[in-house]
Protein backbone atom coordinates (compact mmCIF):
# COMPACT_ATOMS: atom_id res chain seq x y z
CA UNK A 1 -38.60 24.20 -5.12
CA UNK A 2 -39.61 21.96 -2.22
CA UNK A 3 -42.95 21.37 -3.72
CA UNK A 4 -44.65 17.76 -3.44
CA UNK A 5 -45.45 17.50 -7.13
CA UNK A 6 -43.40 18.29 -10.06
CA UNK A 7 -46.83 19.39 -11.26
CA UNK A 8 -47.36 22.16 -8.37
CA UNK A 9 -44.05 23.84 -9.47
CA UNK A 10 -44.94 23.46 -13.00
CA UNK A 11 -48.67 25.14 -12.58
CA UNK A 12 -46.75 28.15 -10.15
CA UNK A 13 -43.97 29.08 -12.25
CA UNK A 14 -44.73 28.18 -15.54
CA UNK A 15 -47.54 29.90 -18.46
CA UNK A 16 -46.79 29.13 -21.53
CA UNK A 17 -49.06 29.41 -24.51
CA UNK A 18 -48.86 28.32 -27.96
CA UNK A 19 -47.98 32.39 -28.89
CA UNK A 20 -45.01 32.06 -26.24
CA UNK A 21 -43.52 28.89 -27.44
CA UNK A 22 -43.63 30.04 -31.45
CA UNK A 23 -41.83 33.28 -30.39
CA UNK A 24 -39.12 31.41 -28.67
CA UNK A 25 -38.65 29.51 -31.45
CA UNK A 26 -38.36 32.06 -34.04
CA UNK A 27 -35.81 34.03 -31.22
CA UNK A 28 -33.72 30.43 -31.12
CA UNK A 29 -34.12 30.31 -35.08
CA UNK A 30 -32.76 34.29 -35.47
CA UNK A 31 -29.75 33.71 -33.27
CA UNK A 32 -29.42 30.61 -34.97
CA UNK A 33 -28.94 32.50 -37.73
CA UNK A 34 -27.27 35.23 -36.90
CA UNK A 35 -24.44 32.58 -35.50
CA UNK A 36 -24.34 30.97 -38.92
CA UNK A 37 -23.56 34.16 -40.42
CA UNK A 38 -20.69 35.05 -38.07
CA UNK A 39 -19.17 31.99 -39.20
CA UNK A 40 -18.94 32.22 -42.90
CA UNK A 41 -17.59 35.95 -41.75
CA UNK A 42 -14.98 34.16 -39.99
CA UNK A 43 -14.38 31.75 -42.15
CA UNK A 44 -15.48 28.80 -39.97
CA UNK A 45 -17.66 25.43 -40.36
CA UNK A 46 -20.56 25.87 -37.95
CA UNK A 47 -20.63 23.31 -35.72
CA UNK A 48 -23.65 21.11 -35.27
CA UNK A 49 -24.70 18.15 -33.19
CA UNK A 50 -24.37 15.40 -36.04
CA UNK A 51 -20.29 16.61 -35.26
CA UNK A 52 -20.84 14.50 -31.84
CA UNK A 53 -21.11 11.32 -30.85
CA UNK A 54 -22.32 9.96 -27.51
CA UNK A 55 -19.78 7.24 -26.22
């Protein structure tokens, strides 16, 4: 952003609070979820991270 200090453009553009990070996780956790469940519909393995390795 052109700013001097990472910590200028984190005070101006970011507010979280605790109440705002807990309902992005449980968002992440419901599509999470909801991603899971479209792949036992189709039949698939859900893929997960332990499935790659870093080289």
């Amino acid at each position: 952003m052109g700013h001097s200090d990472i910590g200028v453009t984190l005070n101006t553009y970011t507010h979280l609070g605790l109440e705002d990070a807990e309902d992005e996780l449980k968002r992440v956790k419901g599509l999470e979820d909801a991603r899971k469940e479209m792949d036992k519909a189709k039949g698939e393995k859900a893929v997960s991270q332990k499935m790659f390795r870093a080289i």
